[in-house]
PDB file of N, CA and C in Angstrom:
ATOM      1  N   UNK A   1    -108.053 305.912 116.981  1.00  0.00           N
ATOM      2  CA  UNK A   1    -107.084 305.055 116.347  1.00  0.00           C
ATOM      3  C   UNK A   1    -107.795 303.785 115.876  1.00  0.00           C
ATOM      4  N   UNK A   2    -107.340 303.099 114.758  1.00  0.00           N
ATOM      5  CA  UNK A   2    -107.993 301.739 114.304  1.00  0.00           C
ATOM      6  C   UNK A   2    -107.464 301.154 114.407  1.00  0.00           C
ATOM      7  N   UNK A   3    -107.197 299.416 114.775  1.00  0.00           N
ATOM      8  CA  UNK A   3    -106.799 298.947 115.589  1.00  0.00           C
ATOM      9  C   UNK A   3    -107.476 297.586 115.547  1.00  0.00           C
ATOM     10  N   UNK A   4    -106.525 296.439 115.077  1.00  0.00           N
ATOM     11  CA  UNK A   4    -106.656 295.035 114.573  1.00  0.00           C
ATOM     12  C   UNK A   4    -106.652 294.283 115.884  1.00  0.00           C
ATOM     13  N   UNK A   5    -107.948 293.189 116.238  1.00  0.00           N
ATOM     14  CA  UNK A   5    -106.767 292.102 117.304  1.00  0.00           C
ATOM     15  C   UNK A   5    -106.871 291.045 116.182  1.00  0.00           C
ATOM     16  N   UNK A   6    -105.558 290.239 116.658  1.00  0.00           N
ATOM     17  CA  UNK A   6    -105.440 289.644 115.874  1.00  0.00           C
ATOM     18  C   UNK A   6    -106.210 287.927 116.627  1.00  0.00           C
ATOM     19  N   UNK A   7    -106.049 286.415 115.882  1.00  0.00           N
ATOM     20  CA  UNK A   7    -107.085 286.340 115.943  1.00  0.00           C
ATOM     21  C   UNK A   7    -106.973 285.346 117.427  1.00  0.00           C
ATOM     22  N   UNK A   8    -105.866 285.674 117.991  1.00  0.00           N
ATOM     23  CA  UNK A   8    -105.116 284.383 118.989  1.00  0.00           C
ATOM     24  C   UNK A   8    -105.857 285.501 120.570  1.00  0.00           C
ATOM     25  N   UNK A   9    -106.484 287.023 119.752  1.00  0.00           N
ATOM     26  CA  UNK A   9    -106.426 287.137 121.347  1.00  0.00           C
ATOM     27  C   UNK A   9    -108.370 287.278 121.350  1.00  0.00           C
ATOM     28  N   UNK A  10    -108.981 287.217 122.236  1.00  0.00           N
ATOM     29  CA  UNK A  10    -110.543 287.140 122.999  1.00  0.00           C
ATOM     30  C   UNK A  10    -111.234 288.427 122.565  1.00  0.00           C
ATOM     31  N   UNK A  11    -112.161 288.218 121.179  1.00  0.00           N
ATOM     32  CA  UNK A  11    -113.140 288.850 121.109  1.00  0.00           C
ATOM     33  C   UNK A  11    -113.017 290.015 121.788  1.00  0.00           C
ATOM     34  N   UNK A  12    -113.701 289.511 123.056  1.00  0.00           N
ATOM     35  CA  UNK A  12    -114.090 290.526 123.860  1.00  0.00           C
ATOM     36  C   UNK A  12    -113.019 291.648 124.406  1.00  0.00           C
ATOM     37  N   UNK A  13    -111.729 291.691 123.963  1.00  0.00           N
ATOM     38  CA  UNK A  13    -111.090 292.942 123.915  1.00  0.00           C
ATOM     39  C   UNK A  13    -111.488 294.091 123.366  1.00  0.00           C
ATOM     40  N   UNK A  14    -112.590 293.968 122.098  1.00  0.00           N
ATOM     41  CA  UNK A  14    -113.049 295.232 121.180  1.00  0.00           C
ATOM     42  C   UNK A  14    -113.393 296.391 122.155  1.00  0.00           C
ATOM     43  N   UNK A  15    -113.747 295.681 123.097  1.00  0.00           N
ATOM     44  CA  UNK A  15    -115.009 296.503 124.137  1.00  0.00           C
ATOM     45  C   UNK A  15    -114.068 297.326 125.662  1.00  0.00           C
ATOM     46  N   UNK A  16    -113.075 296.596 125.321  1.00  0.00           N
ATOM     47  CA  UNK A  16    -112.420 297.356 126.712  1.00  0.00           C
ATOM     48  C   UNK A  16    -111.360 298.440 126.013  1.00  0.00           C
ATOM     49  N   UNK A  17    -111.343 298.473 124.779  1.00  0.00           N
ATOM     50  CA  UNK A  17    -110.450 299.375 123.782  1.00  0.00           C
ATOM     51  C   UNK A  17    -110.981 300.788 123.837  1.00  0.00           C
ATOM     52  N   UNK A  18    -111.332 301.328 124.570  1.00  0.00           N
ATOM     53  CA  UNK A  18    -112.531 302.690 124.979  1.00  0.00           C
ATOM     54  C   UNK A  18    -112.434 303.805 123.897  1.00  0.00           C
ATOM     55  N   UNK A  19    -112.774 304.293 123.084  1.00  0.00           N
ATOM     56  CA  UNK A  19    -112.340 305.512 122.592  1.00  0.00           C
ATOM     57  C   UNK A  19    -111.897 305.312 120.431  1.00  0.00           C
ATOM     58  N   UNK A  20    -111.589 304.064 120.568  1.00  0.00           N
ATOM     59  CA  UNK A  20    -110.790 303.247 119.368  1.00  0.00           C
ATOM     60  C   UNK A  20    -111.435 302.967 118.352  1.00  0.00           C
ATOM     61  N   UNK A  21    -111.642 302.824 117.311  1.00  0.00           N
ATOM     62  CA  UNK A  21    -112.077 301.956 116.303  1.00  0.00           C
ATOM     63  C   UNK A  21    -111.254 300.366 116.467  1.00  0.00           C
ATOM     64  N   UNK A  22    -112.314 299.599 117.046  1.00  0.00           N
ATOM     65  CA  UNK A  22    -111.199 298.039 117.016  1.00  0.00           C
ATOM     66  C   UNK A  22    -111.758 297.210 116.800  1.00  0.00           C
ATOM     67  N   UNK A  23    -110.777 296.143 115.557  1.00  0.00           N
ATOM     68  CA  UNK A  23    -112.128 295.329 114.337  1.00  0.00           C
ATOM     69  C   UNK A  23    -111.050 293.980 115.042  1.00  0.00           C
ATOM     70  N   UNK A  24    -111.834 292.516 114.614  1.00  0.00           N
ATOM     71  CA  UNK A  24    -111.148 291.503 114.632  1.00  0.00           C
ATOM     72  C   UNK A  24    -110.686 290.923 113.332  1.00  0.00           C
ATOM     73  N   UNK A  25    -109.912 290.192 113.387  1.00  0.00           N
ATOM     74  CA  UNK A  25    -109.520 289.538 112.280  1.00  0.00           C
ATOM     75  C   UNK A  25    -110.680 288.441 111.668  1.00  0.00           C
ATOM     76  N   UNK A  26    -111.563 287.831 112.684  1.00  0.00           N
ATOM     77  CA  UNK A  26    -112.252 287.377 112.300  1.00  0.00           C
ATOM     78  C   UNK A  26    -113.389 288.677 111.821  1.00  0.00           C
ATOM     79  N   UNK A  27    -113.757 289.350 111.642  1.00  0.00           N
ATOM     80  CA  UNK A  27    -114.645 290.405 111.021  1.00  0.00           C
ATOM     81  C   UNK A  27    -114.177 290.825 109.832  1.00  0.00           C
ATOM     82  N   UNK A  28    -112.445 290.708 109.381  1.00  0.00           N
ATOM     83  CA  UNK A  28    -111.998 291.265 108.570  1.00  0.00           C
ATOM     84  C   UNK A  28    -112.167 289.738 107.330  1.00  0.00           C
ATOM     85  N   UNK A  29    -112.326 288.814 107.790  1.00  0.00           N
ATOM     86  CA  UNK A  29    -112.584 287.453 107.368  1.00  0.00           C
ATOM     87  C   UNK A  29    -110.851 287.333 106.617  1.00  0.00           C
ATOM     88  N   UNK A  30    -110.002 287.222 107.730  1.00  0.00           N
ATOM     89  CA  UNK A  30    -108.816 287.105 107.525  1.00  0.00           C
ATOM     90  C   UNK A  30    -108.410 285.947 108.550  1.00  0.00           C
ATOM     91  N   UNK A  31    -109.334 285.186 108.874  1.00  0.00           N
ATOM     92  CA  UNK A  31    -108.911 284.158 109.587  1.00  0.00           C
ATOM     93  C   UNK A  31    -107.917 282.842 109.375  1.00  0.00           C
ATOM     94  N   UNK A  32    -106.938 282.423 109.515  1.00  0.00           N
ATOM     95  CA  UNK A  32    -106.023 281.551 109.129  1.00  0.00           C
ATOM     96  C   UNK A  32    -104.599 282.081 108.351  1.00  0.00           C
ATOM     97  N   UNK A  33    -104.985 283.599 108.000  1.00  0.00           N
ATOM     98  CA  UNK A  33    -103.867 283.705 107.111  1.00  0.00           C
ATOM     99  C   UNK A  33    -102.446 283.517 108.237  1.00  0.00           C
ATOM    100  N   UNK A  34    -101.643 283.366 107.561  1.00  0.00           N
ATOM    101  CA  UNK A  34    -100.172 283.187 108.184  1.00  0.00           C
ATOM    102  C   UNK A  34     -99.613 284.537 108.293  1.00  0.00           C
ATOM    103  N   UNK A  35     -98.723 284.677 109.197  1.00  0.00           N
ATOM    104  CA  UNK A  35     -98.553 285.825 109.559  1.00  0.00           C
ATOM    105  C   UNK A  35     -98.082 287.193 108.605  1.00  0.00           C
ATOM    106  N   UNK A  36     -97.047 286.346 107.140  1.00  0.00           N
ATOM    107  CA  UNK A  36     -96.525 287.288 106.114  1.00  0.00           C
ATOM    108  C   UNK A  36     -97.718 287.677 105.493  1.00  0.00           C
ATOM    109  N   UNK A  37     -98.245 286.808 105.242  1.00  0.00           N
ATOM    110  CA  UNK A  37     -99.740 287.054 104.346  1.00  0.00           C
ATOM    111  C   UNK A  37    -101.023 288.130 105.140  1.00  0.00           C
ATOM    112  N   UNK A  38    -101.019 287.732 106.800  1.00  0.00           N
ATOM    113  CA  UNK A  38    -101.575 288.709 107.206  1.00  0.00           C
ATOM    114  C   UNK A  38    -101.357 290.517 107.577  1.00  0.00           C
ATOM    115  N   UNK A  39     -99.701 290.296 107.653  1.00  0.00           N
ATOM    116  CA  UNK A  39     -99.234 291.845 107.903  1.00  0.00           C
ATOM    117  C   UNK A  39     -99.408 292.217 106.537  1.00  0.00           C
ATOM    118  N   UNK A  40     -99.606 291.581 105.388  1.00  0.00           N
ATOM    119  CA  UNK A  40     -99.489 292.118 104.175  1.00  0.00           C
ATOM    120  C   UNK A  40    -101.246 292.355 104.100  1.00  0.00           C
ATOM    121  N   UNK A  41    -101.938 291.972 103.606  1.00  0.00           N
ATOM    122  CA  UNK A  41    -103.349 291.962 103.848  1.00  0.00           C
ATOM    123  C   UNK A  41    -103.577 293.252 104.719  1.00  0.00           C
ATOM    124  N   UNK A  42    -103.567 293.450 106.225  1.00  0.00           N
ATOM    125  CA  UNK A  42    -103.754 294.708 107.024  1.00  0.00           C
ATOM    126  C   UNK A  42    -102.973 295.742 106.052  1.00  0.00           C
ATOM    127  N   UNK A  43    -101.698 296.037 105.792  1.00  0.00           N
ATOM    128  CA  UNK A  43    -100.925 297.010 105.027  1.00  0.00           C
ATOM    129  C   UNK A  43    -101.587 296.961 103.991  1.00  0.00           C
ATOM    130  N   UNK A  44    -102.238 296.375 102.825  1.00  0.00           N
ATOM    131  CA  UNK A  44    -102.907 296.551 101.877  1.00  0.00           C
ATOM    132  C   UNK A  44    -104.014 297.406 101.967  1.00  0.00           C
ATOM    133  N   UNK A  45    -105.007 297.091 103.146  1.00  0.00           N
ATOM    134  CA  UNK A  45    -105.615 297.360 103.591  1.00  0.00           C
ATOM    135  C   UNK A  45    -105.779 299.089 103.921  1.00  0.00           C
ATOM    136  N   UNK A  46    -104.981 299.251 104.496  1.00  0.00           N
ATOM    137  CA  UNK A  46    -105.092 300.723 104.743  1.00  0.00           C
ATOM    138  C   UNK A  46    -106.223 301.206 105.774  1.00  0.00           C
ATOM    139  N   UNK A  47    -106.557 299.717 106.110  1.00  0.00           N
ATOM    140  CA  UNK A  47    -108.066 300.248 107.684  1.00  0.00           C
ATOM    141  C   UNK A  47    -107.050 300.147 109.156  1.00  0.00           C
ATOM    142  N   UNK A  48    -105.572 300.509 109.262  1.00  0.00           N
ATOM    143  CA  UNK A  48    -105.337 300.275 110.698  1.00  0.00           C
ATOM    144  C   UNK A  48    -103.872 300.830 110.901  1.00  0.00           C
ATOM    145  N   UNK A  49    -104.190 300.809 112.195  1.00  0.00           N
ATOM    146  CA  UNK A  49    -102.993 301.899 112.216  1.00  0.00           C
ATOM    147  C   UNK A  49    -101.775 300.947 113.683  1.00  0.00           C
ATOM    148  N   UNK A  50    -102.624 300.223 114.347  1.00  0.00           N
ATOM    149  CA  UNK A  50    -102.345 298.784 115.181  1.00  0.00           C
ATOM    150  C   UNK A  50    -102.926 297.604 115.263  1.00  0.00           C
ATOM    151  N   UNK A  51    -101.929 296.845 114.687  1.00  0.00           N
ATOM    152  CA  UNK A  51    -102.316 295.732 115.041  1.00  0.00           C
ATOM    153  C   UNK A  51    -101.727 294.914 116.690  1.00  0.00           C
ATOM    154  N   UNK A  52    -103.005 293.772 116.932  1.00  0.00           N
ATOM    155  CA  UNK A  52    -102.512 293.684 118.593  1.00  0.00           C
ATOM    156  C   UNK A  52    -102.530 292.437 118.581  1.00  0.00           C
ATOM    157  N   UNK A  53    -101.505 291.922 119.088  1.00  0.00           N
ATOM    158  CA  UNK A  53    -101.518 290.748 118.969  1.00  0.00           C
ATOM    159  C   UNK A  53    -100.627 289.954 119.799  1.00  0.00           C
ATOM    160  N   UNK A  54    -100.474 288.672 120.218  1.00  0.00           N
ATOM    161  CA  UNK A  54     -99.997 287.833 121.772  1.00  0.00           C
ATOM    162  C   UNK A  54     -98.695 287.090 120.902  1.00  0.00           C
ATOM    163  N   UNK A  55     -98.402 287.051 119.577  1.00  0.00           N
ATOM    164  CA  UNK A  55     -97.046 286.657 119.080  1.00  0.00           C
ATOM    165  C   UNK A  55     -95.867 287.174 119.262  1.00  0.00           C
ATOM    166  N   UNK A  56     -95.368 286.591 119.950  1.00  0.00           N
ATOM    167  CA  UNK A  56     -93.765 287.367 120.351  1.00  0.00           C
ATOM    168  C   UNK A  56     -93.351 287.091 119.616  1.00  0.00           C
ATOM    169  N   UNK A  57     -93.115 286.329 118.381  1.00  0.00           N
ATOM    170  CA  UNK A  57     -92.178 285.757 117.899  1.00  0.00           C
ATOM    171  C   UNK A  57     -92.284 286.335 116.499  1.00  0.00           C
ATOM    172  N   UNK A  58     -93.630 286.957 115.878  1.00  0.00           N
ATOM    173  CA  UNK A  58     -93.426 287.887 115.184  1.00  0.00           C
ATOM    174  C   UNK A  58     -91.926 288.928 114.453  1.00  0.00           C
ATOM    175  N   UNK A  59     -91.703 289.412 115.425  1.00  0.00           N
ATOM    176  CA  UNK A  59     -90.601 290.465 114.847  1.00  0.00           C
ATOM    177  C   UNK A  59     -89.504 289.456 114.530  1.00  0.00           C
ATOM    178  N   UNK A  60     -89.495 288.208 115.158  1.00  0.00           N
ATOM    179  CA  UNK A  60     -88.062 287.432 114.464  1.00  0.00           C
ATOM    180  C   UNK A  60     -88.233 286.744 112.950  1.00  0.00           C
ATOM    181  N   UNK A  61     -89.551 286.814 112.945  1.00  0.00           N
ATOM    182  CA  UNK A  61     -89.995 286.283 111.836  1.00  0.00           C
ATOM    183  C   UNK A  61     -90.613 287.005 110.522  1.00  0.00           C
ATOM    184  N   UNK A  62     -90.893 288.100 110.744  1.00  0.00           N
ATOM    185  CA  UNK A  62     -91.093 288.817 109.499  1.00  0.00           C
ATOM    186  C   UNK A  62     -90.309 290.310 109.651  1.00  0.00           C
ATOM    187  N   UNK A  63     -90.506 291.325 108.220  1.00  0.00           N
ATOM    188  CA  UNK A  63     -89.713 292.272 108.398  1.00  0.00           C
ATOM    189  C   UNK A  63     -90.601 293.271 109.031  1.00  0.00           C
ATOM    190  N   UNK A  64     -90.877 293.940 109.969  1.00  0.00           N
ATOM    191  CA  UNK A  64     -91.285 295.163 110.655  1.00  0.00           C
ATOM    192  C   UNK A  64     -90.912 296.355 110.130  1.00  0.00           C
ATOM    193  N   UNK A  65     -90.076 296.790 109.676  1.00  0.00           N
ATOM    194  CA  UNK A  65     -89.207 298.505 109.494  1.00  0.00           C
ATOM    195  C   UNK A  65     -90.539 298.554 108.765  1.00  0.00           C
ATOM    196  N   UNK A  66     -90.949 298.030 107.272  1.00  0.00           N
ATOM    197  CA  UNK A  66     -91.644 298.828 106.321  1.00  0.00           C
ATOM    198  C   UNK A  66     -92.787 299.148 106.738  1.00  0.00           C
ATOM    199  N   UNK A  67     -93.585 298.756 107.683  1.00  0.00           N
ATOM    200  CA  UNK A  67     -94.954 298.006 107.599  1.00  0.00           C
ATOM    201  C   UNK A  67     -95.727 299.337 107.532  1.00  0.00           C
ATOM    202  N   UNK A  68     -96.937 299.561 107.472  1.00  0.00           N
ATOM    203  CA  UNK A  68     -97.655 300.898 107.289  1.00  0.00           C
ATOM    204  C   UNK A  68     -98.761 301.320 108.939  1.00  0.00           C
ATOM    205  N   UNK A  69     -98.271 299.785 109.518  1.00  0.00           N
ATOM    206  CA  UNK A  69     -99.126 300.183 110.723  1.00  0.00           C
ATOM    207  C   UNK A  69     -98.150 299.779 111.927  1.00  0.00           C
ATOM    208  N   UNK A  70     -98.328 300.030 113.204  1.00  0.00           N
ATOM    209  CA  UNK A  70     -97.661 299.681 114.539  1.00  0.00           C
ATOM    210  C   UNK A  70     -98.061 298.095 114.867  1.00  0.00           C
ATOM    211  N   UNK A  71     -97.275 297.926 115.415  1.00  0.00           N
ATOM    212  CA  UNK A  71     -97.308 296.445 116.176  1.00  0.00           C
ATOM    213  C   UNK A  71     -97.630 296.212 117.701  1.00  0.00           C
ATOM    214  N   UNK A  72     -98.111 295.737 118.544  1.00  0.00           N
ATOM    215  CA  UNK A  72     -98.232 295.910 119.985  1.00  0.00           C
ATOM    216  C   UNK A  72     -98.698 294.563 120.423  1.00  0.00           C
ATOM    217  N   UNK A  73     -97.361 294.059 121.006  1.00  0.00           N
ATOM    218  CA  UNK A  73     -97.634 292.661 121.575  1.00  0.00           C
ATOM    219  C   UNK A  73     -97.687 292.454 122.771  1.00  0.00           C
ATOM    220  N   UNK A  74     -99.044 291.557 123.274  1.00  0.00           N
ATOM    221  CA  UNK A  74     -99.195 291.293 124.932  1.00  0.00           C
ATOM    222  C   UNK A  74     -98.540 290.497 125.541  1.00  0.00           C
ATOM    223  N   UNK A  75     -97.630 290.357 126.422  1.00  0.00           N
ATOM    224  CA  UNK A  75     -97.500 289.620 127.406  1.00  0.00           C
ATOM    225  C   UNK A  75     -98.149 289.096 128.475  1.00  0.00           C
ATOM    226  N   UNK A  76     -98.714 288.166 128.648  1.00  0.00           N
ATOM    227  CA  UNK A  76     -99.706 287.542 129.436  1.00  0.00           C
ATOM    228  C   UNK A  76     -99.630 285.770 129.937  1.00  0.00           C
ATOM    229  N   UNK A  77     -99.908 285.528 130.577  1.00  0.00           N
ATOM    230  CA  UNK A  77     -99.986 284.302 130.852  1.00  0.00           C
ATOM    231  C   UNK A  77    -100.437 283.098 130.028  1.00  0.00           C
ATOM    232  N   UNK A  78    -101.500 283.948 129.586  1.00  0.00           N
ATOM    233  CA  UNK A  78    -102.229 283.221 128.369  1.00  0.00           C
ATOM    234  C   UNK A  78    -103.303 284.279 127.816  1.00  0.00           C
ATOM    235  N   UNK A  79    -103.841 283.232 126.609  1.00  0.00           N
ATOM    236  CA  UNK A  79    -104.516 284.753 125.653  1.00  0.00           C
ATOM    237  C   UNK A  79    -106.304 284.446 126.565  1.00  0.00           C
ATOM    238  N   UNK A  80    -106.502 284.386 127.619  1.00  0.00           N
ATOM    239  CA  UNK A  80    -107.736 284.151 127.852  1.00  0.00           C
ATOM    240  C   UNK A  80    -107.662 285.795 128.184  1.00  0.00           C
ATOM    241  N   UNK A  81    -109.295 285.862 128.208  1.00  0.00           N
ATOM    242  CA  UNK A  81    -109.658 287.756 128.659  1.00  0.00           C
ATOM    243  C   UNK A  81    -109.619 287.935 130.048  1.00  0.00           C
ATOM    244  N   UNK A  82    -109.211 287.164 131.154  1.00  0.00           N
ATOM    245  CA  UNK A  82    -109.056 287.009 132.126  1.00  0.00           C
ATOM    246  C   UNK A  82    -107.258 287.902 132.539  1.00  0.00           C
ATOM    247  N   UNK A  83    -106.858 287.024 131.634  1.00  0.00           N
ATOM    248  CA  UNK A  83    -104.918 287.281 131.822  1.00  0.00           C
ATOM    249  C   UNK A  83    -104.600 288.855 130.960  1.00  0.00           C
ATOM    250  N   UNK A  84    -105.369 288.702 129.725  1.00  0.00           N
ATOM    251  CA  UNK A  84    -104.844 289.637 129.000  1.00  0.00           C
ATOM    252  C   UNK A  84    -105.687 290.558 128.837  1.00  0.00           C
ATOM    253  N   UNK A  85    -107.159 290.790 129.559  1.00  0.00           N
ATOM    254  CA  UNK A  85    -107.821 292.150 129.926  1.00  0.00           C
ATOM    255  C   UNK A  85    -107.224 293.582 131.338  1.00  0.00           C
ATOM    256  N   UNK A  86    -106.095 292.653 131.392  1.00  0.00           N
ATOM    257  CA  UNK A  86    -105.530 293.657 132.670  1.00  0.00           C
ATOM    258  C   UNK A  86    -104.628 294.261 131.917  1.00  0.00           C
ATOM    259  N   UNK A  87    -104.208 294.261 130.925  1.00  0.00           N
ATOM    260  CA  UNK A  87    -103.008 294.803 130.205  1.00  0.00           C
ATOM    261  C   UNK A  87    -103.816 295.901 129.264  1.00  0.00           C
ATOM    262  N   UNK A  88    -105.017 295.757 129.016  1.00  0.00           N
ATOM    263  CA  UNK A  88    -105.520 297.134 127.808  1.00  0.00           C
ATOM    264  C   UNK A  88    -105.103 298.339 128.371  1.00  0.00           C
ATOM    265  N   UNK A  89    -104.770 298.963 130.119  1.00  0.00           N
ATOM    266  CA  UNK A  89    -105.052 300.399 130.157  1.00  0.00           C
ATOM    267  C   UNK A  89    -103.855 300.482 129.689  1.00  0.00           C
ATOM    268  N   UNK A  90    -102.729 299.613 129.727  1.00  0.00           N
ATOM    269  CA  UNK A  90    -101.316 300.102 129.380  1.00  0.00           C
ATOM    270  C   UNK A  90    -101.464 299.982 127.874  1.00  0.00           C
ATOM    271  N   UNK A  91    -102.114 298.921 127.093  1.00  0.00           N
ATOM    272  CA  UNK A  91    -102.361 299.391 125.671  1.00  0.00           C
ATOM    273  C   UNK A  91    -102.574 300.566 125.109  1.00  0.00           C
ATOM    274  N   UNK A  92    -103.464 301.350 125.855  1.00  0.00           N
ATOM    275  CA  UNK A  92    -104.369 302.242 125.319  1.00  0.00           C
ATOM    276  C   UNK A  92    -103.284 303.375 125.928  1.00  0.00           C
ATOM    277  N   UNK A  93    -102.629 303.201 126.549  1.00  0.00           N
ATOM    278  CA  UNK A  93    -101.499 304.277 127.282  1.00  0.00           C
ATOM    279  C   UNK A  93    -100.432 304.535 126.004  1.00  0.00           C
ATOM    280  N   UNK A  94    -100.236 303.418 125.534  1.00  0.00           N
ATOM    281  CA  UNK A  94     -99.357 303.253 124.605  1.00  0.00           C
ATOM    282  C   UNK A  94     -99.901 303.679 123.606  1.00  0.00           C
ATOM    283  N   UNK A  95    -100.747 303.591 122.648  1.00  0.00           N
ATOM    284  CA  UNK A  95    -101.284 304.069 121.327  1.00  0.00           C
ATOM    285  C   UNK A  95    -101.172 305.193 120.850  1.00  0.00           C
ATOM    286  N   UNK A  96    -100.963 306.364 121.481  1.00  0.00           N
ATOM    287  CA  UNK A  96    -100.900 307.759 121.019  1.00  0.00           C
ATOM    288  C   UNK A  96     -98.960 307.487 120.865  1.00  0.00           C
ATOM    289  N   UNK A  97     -98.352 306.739 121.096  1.00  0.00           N
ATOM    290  CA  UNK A  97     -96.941 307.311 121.258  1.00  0.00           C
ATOM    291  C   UNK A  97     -96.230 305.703 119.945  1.00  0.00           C
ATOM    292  N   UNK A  98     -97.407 305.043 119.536  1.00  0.00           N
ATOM    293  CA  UNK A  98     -97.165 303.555 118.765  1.00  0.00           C
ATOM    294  C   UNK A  98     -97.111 304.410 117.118  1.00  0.00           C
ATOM    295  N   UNK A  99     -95.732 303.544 116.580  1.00  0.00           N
ATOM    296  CA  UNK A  99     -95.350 304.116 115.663  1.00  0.00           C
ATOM    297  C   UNK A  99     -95.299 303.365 114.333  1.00  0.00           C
ATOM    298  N   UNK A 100     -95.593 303.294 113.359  1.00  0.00           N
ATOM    299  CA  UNK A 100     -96.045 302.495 112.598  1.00  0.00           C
ATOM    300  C   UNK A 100     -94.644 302.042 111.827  1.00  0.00           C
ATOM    301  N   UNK A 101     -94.048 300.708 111.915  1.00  0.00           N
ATOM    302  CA  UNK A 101     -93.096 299.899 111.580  1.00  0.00           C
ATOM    303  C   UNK A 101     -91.960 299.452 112.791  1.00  0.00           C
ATOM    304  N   UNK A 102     -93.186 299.739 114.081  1.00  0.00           N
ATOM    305  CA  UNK A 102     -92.163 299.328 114.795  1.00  0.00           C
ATOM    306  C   UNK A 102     -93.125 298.747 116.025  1.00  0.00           C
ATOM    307  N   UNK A 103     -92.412 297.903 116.939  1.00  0.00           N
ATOM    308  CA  UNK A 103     -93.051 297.050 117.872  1.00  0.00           C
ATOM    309  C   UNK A 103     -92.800 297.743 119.653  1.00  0.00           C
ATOM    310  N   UNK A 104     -94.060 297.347 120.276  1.00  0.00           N
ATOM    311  CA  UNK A 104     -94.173 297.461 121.392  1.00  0.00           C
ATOM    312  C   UNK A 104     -94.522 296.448 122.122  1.00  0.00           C
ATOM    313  N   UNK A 105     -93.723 295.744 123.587  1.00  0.00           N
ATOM    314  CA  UNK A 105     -94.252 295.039 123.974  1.00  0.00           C
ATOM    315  C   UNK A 105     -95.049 295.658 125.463  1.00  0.00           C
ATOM    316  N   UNK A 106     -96.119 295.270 125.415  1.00  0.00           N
ATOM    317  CA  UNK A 106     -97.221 295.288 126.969  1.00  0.00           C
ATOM    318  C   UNK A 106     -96.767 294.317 127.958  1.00  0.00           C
ATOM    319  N   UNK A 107     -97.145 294.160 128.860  1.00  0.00           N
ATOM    320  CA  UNK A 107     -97.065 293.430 129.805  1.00  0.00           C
ATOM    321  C   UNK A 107     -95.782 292.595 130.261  1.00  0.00           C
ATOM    322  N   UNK A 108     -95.543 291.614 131.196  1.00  0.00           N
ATOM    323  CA  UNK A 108     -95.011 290.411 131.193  1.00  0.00           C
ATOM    324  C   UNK A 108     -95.585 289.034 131.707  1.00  0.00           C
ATOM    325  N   UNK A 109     -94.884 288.218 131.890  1.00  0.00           N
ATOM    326  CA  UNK A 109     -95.527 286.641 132.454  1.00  0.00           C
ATOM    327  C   UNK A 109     -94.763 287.045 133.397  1.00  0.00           C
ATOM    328  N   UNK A 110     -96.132 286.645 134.300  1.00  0.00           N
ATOM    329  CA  UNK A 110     -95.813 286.558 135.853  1.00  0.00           C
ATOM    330  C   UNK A 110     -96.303 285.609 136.344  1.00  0.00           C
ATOM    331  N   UNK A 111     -96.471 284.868 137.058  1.00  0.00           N
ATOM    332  CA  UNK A 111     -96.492 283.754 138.084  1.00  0.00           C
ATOM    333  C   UNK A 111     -97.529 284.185 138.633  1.00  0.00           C
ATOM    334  N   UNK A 112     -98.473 283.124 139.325  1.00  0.00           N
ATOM    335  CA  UNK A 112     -99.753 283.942 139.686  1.00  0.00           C
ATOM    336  C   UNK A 112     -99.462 284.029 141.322  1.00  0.00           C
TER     337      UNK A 112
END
């Protein structure tokens, strides 16, 4: 599967994505775009099939139904690789069943 992080979450997720094709936004040199401009850009694109990303607030804010790729948002404490490297096996659990124009959320905030 190919497979965007977007740019709020730690590099170093590419590497715990086992099995995946998984690019960053900074590699895609899509850094700063705003979020309409970036789901549009990836859908233009045609290199991905998820994008991953720590914005909840996403789906209230743009339209999801059309989009050409899946959505999969982390819940975490914060976007360090500390909080949000415990959540990839359930990512990667999720990806075979992630459907493209529609959202999944991972994880929750928990209290430490």
């Amino acid at each position: 599967m190919r497979i965007l992080l977007d740019e709020c979450l730690p590099a170093r997720l590419r590497g715990e994505i086992i099995g995946h094709d998984v690019r960053t936004v900074r590699q895609m040199k899509w850094l700063g775009a705003k979020n309409g401009r970036l789901l549009k850009l990836i859908s233009d694109s045609g290199e991905f099939d998820v994008f991953l990303t720590m914005d909840k607030n996403l789906p209230l804010q743009q339209e999801i139904a059309g989009l050409s790729f899946a959505i999969i948002i982390l819940r975490a404490k914060s976007n360090r690789f500390e909080d949000t490297q415990p959540l990839i096996s359930e990512v990667i659990q999720h990806l075979p069943k992630a459907r493209r124009g529609h959202v999944t959320v991972v994880g929750s905030i928990r209290p430490r």
